[in-house]
N, C-alpha and C. Protein backbone atom coordinates (compact mmCIF):
# COMPACT_ATOMS: atom_id res chain seq x y z
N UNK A 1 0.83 -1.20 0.00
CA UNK A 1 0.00 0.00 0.00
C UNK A 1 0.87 1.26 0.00
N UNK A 2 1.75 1.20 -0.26
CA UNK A 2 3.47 2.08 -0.61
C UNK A 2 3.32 3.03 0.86
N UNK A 3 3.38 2.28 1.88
CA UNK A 3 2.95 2.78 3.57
C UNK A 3 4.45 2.63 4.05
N UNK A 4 4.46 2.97 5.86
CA UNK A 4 5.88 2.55 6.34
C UNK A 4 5.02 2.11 7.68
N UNK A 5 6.08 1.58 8.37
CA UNK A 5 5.72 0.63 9.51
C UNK A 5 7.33 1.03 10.61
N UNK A 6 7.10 2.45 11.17
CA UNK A 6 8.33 2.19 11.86
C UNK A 6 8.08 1.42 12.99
N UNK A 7 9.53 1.04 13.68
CA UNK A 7 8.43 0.60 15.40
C UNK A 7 9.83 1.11 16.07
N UNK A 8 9.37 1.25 17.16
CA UNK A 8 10.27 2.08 18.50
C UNK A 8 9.84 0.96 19.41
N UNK A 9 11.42 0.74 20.56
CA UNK A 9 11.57 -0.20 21.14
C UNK A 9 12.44 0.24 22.67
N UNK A 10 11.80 0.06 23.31
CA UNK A 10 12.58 0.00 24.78
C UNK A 10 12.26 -1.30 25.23
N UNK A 11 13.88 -1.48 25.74
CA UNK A 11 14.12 -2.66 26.36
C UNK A 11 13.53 -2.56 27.88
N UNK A 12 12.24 -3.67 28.37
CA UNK A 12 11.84 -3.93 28.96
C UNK A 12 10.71 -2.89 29.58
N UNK A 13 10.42 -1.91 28.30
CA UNK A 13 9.13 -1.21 28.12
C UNK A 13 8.10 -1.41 27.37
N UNK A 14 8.49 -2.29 26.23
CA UNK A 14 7.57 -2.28 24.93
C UNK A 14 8.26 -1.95 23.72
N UNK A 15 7.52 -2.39 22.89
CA UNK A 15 7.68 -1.71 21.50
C UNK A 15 6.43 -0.93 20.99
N UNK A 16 6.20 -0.08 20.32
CA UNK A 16 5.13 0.83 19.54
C UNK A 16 5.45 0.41 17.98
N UNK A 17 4.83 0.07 17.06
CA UNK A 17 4.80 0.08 15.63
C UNK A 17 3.98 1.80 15.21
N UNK A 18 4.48 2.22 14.35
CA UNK A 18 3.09 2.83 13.75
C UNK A 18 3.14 3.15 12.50
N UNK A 19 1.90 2.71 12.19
CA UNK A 19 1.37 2.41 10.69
C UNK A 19 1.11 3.84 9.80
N UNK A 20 2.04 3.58 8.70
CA UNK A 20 1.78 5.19 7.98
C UNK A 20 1.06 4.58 7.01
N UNK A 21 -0.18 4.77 6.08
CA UNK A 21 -0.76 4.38 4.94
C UNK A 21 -1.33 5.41 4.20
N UNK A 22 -0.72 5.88 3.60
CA UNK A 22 -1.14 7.09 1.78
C UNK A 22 -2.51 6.90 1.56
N UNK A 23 -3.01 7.98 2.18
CA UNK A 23 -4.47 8.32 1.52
C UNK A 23 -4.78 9.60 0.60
N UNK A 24 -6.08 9.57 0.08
CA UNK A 24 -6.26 11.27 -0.44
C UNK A 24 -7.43 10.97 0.23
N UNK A 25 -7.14 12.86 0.57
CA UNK A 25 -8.16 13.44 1.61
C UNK A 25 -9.65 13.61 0.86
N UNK A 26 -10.68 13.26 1.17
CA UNK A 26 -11.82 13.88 0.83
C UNK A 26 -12.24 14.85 0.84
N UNK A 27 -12.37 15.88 0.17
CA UNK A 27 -12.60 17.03 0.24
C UNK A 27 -14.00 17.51 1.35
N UNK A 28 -14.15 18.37 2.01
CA UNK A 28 -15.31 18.72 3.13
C UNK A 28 -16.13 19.83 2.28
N UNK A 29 -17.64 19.03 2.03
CA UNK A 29 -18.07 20.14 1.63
C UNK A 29 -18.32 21.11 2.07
N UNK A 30 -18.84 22.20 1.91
CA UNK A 30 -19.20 23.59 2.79
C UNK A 30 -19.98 23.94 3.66
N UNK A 31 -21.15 22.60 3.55
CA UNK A 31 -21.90 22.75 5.10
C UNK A 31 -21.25 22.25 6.08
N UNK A 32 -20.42 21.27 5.82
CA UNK A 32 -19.51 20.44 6.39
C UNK A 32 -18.60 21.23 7.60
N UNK A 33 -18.18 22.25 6.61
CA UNK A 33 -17.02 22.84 6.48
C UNK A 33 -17.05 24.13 7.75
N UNK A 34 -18.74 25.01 7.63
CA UNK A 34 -19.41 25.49 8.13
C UNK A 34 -19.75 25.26 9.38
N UNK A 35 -20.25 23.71 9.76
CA UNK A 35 -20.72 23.10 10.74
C UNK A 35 -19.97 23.15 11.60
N UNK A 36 -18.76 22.63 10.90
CA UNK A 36 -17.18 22.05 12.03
C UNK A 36 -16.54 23.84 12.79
N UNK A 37 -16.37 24.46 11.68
CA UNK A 37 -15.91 26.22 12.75
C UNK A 37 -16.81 26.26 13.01
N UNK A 38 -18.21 26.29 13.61
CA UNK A 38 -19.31 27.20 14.24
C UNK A 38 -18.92 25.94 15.81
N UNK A 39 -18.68 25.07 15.32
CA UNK A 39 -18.77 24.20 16.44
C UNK A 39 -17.27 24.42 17.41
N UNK A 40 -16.30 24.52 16.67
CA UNK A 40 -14.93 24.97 16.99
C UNK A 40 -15.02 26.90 17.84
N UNK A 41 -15.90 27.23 17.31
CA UNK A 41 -15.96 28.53 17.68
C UNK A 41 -16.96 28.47 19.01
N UNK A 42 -18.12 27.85 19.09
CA UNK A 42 -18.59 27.63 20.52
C UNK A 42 -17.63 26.77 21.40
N UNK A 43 -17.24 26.13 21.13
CA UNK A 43 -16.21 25.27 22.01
C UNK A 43 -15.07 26.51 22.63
N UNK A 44 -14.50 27.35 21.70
CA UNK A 44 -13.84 28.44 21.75
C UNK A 44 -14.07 28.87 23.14
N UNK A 45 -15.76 29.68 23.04
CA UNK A 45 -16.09 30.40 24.11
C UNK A 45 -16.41 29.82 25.40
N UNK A 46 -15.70 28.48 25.84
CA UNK A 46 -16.20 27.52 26.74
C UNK A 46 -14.69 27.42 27.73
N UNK A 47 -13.87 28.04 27.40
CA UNK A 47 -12.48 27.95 28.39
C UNK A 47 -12.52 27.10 28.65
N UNK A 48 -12.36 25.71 28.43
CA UNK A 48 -12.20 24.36 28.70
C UNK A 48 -10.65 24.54 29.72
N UNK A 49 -10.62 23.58 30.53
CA UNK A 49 -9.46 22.95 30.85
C UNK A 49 -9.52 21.42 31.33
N UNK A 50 -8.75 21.00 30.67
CA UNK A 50 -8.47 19.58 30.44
C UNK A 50 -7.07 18.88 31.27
N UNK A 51 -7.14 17.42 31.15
CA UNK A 51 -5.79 16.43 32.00
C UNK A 51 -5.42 15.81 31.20
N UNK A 52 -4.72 15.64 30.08
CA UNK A 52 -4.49 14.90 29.12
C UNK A 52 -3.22 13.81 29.91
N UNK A 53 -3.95 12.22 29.54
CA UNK A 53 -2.91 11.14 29.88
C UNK A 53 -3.07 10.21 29.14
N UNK A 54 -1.26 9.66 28.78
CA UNK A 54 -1.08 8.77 28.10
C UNK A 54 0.15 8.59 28.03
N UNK A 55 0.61 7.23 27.67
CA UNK A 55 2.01 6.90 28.14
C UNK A 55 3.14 7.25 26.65
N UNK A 56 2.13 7.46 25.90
CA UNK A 56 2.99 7.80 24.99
C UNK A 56 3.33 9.32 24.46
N UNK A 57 4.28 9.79 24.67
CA UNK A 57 4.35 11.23 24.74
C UNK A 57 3.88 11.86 23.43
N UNK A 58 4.21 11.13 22.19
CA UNK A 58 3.40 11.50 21.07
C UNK A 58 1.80 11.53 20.54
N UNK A 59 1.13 11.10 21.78
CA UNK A 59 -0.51 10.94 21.76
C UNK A 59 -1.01 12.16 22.53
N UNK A 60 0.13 11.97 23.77
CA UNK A 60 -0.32 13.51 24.46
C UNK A 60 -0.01 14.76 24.17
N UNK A 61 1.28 14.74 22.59
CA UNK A 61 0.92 16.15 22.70
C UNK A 61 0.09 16.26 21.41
N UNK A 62 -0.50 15.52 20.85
CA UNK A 62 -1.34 15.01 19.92
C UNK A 62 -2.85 15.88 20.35
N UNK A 63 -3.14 15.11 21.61
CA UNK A 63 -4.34 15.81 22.15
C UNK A 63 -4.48 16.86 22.81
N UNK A 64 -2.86 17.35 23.25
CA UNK A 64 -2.70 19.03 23.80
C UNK A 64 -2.97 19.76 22.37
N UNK A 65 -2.65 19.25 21.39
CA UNK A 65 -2.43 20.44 20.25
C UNK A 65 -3.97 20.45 19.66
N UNK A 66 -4.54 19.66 19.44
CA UNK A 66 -5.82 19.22 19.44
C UNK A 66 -6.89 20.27 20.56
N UNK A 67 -6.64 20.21 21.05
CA UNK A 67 -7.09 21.19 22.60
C UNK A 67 -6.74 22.52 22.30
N UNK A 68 -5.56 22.62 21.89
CA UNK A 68 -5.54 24.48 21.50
C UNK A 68 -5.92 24.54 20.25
N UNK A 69 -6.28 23.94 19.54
CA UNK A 69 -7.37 24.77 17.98
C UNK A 69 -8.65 24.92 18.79
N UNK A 70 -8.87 24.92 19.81
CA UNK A 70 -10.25 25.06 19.95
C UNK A 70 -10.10 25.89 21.63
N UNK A 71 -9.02 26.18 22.04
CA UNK A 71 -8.63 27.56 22.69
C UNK A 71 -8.64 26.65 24.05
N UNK A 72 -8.99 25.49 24.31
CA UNK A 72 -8.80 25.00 25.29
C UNK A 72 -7.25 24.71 26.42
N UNK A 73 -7.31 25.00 27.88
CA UNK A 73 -5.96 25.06 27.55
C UNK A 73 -6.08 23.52 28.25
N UNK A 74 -4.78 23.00 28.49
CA UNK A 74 -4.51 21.50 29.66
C UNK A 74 -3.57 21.80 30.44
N UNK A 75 -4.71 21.87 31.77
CA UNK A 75 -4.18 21.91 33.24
C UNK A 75 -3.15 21.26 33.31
N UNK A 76 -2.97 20.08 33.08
CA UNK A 76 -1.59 19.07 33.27
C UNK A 76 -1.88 17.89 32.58
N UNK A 77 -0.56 17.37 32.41
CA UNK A 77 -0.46 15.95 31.55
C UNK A 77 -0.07 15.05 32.10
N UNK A 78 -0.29 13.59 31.87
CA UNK A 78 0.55 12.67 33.46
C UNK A 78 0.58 11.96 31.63
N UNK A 79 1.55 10.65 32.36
CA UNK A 79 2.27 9.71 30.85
C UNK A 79 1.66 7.80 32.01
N UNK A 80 0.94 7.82 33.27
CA UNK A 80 0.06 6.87 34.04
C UNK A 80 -0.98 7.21 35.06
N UNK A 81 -1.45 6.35 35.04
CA UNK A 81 -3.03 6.57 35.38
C UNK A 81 -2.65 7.54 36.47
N UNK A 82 -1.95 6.66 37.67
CA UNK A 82 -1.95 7.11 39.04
C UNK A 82 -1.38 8.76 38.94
N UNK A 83 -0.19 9.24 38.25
CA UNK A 83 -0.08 10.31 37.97
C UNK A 83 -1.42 11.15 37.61
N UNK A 84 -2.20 10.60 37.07
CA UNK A 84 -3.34 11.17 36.51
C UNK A 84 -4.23 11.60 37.44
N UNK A 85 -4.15 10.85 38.38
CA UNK A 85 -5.17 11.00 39.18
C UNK A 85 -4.88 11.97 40.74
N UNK A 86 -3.76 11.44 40.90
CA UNK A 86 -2.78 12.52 41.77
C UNK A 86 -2.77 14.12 41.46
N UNK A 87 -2.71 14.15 40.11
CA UNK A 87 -2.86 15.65 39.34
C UNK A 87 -4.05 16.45 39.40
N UNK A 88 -5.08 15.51 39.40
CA UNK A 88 -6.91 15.60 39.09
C UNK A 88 -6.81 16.16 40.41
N UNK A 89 -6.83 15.64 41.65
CA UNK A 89 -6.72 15.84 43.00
C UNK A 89 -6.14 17.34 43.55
N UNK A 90 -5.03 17.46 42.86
CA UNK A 90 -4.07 18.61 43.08
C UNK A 90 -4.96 20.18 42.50
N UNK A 91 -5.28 19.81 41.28
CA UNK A 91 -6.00 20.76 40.41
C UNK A 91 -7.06 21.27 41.05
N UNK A 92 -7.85 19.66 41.91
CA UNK A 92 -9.44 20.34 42.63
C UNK A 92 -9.10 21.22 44.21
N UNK A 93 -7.99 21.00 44.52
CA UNK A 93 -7.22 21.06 45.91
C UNK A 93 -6.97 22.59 45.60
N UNK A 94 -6.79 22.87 44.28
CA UNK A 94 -5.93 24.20 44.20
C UNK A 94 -7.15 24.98 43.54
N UNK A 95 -8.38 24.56 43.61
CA UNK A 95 -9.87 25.10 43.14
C UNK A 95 -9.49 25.55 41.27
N UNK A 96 -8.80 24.25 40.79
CA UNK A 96 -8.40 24.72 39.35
C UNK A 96 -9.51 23.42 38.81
N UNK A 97 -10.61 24.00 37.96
CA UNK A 97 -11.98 23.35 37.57
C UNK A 97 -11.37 22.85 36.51
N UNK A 98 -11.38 21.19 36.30
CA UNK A 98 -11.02 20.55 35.67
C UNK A 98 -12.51 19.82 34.76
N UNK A 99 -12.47 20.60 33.21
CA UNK A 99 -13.56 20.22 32.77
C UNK A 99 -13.38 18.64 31.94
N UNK A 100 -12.23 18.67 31.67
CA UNK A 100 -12.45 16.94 30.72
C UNK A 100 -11.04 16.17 31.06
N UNK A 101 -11.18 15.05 31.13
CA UNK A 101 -9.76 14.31 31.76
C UNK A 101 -9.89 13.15 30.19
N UNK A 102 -9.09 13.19 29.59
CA UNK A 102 -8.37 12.26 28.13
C UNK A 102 -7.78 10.94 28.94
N UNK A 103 -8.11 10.23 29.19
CA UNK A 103 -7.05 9.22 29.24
C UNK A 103 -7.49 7.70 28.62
N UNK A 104 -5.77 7.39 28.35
CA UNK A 104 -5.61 6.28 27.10
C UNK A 104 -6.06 5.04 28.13
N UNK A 105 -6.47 4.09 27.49
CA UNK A 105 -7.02 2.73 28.82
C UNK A 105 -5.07 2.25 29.47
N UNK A 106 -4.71 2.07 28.07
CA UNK A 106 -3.46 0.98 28.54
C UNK A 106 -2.13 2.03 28.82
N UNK A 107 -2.14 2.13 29.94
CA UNK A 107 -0.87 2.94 31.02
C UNK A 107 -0.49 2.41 32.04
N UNK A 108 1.06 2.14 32.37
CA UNK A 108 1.70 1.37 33.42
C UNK A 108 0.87 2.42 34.61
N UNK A 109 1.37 1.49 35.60
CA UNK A 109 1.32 1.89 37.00
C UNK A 109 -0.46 1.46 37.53
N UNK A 110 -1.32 2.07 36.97
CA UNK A 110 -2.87 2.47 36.80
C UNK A 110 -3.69 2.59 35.88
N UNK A 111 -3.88 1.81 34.82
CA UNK A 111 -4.37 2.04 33.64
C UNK A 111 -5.98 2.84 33.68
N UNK A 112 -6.12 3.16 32.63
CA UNK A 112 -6.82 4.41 32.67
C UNK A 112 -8.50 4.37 32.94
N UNK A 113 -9.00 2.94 32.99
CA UNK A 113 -9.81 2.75 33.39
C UNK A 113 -10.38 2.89 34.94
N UNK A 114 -8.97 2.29 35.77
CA UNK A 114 -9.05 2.08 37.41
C UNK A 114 -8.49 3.50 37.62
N UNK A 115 -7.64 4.49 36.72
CA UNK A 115 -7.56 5.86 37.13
C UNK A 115 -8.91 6.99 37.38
N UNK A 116 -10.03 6.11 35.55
CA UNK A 116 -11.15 6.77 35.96
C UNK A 116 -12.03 6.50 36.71
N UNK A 117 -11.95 5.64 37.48
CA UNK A 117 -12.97 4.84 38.68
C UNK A 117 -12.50 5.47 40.03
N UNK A 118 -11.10 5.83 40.20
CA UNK A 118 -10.66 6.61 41.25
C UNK A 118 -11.10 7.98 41.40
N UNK A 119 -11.28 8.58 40.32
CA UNK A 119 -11.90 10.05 39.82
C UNK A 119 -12.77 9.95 40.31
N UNK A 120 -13.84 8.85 40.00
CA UNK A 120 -15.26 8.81 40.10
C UNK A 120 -15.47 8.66 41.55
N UNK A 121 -14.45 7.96 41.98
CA UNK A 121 -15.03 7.47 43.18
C UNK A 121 -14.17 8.67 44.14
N UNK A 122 -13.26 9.56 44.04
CA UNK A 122 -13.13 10.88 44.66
C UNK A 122 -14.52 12.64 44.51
N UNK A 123 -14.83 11.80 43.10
CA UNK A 123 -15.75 13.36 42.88
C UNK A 123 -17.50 12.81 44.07
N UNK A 124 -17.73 10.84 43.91
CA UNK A 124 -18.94 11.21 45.34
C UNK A 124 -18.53 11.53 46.86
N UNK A 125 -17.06 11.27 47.01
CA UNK A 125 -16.87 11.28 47.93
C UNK A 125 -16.83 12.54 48.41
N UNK A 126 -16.62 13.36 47.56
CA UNK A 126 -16.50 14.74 48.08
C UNK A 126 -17.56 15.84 47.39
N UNK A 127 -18.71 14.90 47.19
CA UNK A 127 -20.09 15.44 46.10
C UNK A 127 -19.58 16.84 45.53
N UNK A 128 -18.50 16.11 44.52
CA UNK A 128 -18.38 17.08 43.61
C UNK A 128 -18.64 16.55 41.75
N UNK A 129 -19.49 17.91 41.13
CA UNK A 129 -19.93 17.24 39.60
C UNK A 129 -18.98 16.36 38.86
N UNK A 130 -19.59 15.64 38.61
CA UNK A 130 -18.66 14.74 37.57
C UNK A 130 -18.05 15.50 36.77
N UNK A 131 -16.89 15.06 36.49
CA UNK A 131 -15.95 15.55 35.32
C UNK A 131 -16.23 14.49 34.24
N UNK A 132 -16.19 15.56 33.12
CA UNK A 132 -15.88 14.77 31.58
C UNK A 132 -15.16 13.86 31.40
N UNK A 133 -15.27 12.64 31.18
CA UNK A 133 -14.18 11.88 31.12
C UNK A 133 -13.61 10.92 29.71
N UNK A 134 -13.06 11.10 28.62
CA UNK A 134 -12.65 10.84 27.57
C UNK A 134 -11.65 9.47 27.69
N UNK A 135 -12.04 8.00 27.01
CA UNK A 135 -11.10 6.72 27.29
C UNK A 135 -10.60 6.87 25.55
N UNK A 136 -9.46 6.42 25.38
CA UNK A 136 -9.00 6.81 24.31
C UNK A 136 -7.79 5.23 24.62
N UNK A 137 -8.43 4.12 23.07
CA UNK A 137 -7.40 3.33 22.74
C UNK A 137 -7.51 2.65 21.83
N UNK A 138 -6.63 2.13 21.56
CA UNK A 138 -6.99 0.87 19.62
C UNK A 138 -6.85 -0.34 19.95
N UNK A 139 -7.15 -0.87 21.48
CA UNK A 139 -6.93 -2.36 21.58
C UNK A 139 -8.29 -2.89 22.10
N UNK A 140 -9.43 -2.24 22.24
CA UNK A 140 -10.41 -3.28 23.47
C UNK A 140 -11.77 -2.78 22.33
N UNK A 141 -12.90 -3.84 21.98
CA UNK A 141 -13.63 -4.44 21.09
C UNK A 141 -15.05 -3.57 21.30
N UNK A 142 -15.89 -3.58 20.88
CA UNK A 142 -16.86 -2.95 21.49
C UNK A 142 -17.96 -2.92 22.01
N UNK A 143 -18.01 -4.62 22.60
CA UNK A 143 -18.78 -5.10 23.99
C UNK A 143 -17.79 -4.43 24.99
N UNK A 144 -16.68 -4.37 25.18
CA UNK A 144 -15.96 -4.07 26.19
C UNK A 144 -15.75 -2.35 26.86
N UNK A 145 -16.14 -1.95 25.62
CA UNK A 145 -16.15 -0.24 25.37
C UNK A 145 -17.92 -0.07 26.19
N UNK A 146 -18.55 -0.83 25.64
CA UNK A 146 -19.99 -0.44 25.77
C UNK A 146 -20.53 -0.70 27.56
N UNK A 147 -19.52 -1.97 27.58
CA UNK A 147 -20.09 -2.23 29.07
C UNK A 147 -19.21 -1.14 29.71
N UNK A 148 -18.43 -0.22 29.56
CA UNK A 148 -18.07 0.68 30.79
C UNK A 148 -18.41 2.08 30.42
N UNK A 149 -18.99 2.00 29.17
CA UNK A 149 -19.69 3.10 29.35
C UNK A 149 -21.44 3.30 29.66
N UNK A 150 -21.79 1.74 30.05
CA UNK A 150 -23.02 1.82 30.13
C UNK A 150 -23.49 2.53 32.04
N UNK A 151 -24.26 3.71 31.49
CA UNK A 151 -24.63 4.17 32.98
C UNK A 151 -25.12 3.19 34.08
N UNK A 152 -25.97 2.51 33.37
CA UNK A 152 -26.49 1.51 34.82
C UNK A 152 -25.52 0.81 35.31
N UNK A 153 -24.04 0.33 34.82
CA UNK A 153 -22.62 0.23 35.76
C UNK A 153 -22.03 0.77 36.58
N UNK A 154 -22.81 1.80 36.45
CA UNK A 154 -22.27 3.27 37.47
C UNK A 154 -21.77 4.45 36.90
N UNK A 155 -21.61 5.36 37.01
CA UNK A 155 -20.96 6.34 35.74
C UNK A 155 -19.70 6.59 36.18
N UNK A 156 -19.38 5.77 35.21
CA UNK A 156 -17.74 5.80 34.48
C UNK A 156 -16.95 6.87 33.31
N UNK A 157 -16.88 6.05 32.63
CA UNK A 157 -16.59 7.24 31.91
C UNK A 157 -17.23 7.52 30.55
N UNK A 158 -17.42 8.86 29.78
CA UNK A 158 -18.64 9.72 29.44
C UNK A 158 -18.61 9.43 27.83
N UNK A 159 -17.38 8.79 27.34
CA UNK A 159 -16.88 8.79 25.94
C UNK A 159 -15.81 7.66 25.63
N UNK A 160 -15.48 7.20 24.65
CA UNK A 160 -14.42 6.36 23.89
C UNK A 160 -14.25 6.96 22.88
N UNK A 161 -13.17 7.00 22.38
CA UNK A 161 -12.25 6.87 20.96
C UNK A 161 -11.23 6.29 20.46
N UNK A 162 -11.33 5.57 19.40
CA UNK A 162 -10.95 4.82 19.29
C UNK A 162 -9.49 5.56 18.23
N UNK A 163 -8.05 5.13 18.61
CA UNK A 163 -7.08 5.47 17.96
C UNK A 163 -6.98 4.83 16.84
N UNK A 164 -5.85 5.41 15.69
CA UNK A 164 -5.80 7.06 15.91
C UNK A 164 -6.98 7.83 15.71
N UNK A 165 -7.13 8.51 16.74
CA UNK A 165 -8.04 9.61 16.78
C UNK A 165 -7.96 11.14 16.11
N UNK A 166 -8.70 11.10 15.33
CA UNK A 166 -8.53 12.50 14.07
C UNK A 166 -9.29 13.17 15.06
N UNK A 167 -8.82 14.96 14.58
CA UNK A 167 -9.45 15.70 15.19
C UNK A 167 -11.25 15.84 15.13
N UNK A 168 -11.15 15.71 14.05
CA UNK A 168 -12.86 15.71 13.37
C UNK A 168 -13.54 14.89 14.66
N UNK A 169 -12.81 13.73 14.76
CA UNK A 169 -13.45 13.07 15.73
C UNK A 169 -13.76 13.34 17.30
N UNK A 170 -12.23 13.98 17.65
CA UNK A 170 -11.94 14.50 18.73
C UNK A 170 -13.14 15.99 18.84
N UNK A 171 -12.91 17.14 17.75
CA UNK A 171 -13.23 18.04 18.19
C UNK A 171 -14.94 18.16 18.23
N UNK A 172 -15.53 16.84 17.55
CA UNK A 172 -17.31 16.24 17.73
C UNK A 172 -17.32 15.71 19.17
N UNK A 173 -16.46 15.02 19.32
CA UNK A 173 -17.25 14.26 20.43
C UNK A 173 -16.74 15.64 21.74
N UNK A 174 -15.92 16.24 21.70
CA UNK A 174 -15.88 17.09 23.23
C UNK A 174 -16.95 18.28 22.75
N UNK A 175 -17.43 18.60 21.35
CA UNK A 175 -18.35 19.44 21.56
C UNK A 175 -19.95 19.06 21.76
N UNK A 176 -20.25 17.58 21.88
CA UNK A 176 -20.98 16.93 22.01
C UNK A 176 -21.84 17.04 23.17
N UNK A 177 -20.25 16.30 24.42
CA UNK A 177 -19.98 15.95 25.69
C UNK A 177 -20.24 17.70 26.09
N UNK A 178 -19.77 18.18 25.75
CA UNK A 178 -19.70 19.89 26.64
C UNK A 178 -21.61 20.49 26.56
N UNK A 179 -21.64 20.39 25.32
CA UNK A 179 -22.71 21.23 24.82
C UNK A 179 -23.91 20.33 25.86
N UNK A 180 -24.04 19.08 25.92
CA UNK A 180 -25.12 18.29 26.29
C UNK A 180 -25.03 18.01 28.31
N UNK A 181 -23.92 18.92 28.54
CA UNK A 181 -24.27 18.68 30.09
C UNK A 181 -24.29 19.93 30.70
């Protein structure tokens, strides 16, 4: 498919592959086109601040840069859950309103699922509103996606995306999630 396949390797961390494959872009028609800035521009006027986590430093600044086309800034970034959640804590401690927390499922230490169950289970403890919560990964099927985002499990977390995650995708679903709570 005249693609590349580099992969990056740490010894006794993992390896990452990632898949380059040559496409042409589809052109966006103009309602399209229309739809997406009016939506980028209310998101604009919403001062978001966000926790972006993920162990791979090229995803997180993926979704920091992602976050500033749309004026949002990010409170802080952790690269594992528990960092993640330590940070979330710090932010509410320091009365810094943390509107959406990104995190990838698969992260050493705390993966991002039991990071967002710690969230959850700090915001009743201290009956404070749920935060936005964004799961972001390319490995788990979508019985597995569905059962943790199903509310009658308890409310977990608010969204999935599935990598790689294009902005189109990214900048729908947080104006989705924002606009509808």
């Amino acid at each position: 498919m005249n693609g590349e396949i580099p992969a990056y390797s740490k010894f006794g961390k993992g390896t990452t592959f990632v898949v380059c494959i040559p496409s042409t872009s589809v052109p966006m028609n103009n309602i399209q086109r229309i739809a997406s800035e009016s939506m980028l521009q209310q998101l604009s006027t919403k001062h978001l601040k966000a926790i972006v986590a993920d162990d791979s430093p090229f995803n997180v600044n993926l979704v920091c840069d992602y976050f500033a086309k749309f004026e949002a800034s990010v409170a802080s970034v952790a690269y594992n859950g528990f960092d993640t959640f330590i940070k979330y804590k710090e932010c509410k401690a320091s009365n810094i309103n943390i509107d959406i927390v990104v995190l990838d499922i698969d992260m050493p230490i705390l993966d991002g699922r039991k990071a967002c169950d710690r969230i959850r289970e700090y915001e009743n403890e201290n009956k404070l509103k749920p935060t936005l919560i964004i799961l972001i990964s390319g490995n788990y099927n979508k019985e597995q996606i569905e059962e943790y985002l199903d509310p009658a499990k308890g409310h977990k977390a608010d969204c999935f995306l599935r990598k790689p995650v294009s902005f189109s995708d990214f900048h729908r679903a947080v104006y989705s999630l924002v606009l509808n709570n």
